[in-house]
C-alpha atoms as a PDB file:
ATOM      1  CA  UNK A   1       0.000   0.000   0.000  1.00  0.00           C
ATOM      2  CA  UNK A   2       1.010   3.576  -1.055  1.00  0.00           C
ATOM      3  CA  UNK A   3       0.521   6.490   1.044  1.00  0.00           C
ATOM      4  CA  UNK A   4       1.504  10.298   0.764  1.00  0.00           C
ATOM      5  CA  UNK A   5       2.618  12.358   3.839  1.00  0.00           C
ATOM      6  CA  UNK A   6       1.785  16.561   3.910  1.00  0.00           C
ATOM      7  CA  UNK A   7       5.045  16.770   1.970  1.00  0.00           C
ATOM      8  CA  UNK A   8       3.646  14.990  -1.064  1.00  0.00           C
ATOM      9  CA  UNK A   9       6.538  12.271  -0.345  1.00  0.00           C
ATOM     10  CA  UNK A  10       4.940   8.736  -1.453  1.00  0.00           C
ATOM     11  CA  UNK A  11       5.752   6.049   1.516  1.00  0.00           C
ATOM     12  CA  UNK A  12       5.497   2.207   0.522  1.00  0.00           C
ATOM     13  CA  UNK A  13       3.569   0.923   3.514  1.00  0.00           C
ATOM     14  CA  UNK A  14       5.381  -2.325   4.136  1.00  0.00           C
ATOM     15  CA  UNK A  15       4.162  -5.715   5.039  1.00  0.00           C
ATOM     16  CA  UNK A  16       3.444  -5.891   9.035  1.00  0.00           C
ATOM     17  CA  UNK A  17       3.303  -2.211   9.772  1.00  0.00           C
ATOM     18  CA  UNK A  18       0.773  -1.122  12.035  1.00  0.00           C
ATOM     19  CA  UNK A  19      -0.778   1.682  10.467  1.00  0.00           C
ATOM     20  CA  UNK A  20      -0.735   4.286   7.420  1.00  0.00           C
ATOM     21  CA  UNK A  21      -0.154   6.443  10.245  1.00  0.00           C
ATOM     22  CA  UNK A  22       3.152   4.733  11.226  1.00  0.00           C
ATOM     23  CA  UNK A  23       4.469   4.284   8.479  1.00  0.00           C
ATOM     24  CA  UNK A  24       4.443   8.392   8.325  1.00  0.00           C
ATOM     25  CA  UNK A  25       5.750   8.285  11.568  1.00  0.00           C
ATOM     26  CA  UNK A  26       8.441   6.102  10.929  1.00  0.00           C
ATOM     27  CA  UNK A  27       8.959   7.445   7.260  1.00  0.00           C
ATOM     28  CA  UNK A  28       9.749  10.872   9.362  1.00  0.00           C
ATOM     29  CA  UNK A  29      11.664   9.360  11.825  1.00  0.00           C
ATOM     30  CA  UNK A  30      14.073   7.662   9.411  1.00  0.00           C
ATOM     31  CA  UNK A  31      14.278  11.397   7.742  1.00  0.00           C
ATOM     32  CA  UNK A  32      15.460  12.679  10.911  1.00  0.00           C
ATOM     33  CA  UNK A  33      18.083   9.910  11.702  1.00  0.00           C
ATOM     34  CA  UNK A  34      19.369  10.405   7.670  1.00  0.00           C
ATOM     35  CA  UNK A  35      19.890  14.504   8.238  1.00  0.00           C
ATOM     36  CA  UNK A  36      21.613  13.580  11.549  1.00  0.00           C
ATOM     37  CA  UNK A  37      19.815  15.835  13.941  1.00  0.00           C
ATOM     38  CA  UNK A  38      20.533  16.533  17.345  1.00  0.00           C
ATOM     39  CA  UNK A  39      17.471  17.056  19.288  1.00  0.00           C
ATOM     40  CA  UNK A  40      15.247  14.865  22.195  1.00  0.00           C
ATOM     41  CA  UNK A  41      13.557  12.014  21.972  1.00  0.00           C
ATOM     42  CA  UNK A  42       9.850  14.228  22.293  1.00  0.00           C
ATOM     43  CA  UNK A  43      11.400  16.225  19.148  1.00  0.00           C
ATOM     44  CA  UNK A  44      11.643  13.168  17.049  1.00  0.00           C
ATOM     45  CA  UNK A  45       7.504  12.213  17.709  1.00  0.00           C
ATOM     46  CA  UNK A  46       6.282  16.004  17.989  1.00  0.00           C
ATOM     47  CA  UNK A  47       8.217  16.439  14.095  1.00  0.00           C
ATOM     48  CA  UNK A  48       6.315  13.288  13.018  1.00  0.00           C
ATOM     49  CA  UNK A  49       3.034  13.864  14.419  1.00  0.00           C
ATOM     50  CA  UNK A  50       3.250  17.699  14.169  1.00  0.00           C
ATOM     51  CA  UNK A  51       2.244  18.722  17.584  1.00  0.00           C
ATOM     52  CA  UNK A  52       2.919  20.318  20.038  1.00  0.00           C
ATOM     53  CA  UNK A  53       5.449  20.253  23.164  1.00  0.00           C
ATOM     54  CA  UNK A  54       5.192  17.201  24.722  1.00  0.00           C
ATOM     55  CA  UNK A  55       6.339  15.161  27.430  1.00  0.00           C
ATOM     56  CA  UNK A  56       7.439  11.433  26.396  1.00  0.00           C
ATOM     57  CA  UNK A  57       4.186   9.778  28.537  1.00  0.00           C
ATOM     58  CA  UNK A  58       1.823  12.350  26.461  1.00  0.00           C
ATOM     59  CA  UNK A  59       2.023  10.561  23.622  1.00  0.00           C
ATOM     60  CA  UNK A  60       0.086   7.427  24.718  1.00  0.00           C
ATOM     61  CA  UNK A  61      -2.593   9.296  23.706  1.00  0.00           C
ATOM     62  CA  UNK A  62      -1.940   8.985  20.298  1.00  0.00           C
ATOM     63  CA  UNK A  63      -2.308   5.864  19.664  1.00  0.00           C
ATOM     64  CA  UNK A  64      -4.027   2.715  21.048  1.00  0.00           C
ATOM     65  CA  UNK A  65      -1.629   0.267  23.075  1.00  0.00           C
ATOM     66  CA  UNK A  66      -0.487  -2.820  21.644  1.00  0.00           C
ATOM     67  CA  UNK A  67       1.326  -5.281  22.934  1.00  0.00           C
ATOM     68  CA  UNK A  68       3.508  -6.594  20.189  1.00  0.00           C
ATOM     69  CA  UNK A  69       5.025  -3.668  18.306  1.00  0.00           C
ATOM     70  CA  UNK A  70       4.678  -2.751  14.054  1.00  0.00           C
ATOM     71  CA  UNK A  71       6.845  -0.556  12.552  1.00  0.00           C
ATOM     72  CA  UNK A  72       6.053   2.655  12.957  1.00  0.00           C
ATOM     73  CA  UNK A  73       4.539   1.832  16.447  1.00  0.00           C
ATOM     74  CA  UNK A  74       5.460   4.852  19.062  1.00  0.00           C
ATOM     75  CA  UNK A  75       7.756   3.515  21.751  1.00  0.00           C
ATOM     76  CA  UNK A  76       7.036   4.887  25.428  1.00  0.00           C
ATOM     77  CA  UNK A  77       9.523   3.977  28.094  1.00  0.00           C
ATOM     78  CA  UNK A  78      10.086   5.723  31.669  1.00  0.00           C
ATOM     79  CA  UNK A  79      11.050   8.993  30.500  1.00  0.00           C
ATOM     80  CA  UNK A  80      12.193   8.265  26.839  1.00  0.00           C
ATOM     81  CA  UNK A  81       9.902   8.093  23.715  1.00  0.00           C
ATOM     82  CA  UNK A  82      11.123   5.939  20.050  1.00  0.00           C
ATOM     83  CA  UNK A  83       9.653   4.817  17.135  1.00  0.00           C
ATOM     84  CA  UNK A  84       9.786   1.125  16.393  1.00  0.00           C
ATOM     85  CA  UNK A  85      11.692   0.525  13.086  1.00  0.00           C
ATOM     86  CA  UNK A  86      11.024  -3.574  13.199  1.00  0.00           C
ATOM     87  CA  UNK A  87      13.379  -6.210  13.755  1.00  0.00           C
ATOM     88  CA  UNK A  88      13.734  -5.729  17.303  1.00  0.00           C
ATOM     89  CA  UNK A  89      15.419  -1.798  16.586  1.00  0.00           C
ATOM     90  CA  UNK A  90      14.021   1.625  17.283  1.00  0.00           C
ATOM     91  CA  UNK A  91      14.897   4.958  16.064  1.00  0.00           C
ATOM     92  CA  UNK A  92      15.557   7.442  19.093  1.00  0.00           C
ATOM     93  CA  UNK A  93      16.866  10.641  19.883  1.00  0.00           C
ATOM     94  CA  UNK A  94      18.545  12.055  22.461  1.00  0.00           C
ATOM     95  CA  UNK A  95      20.205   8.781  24.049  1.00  0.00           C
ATOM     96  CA  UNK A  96      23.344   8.212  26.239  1.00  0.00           C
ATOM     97  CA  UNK A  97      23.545  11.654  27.208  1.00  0.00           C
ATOM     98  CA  UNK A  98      24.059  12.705  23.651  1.00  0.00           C
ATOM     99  CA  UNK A  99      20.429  14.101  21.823  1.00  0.00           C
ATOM    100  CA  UNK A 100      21.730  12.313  18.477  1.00  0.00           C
ATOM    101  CA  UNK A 101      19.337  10.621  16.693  1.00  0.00           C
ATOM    102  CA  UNK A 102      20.120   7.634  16.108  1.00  0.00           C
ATOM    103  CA  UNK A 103      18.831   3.590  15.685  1.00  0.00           C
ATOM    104  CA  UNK A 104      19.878   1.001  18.315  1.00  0.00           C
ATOM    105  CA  UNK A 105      18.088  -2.194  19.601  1.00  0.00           C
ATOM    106  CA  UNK A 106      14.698  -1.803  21.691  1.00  0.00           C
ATOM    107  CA  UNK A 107      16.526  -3.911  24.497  1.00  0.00           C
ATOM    108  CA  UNK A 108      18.021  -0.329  25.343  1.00  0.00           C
ATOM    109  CA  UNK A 109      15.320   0.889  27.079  1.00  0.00           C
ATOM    110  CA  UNK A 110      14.208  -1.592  28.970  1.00  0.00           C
ATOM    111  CA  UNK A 111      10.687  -2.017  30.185  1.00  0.00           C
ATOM    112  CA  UNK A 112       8.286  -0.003  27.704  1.00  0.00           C
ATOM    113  CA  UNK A 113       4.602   0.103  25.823  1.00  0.00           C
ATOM    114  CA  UNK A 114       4.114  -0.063  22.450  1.00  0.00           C
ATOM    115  CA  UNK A 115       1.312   2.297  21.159  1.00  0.00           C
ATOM    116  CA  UNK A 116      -0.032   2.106  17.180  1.00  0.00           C
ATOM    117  CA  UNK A 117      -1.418   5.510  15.878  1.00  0.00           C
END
């Protein structure tokens, strides 16, 4: 399945994701880890759902929880939010006292909810 974000960019919804919705997400999150930005991890969700400051726990409310994770599922651990890029890997900012983004396994954050938009 096709699907085309505000920018008029054309995302191939792959087999598995959750959501037209996350594959945006994730779409804009893999944007952000390409142009190497240095930001938080609330940055990296408010840029791909186009809201607002938030705090990581505030985006629950944008999706519905879940409890095994698509990609393009939003990530919410104790302080820390991610997108989940599949194959056990999410795409964060702001880790290890660095605000990189960057992609590292989902065992990195240890207990978290999974939440499809």
């Amino acid at each position: 399945m096709n699907i085309t974000t505000a920018s008029s960019t054309k995302i191939q919804v792959a087999e598995g994701s959750g959501s037209a919705t996350g594959a945006s997400i994730l779409a804009s999150a893999r944007a952000q880890l390409a142009a190497g930005l240095i930001q938080d991890c609330t940055v990296l969700l408010e840029r791909a759902l186009g809201t607002g400051d938030l705090g990581p726990a505030q985006f629950a409310a944008y999706g519905t929880p879940v409890s095994t994770p698509a990609p393009g599922d939003i990530v919410i651990s104790a302080g820390h939010v991610a997108v989940y890029a599949g194959n056990g890997q999410v795409i964060s900012s702001g880790m290890n006292g660095a605000n990189l983004t960057m992609q590292h396994p989902l065992s990195d954050l240890g207990a978290v909810s999974f939440y499809r938009a």
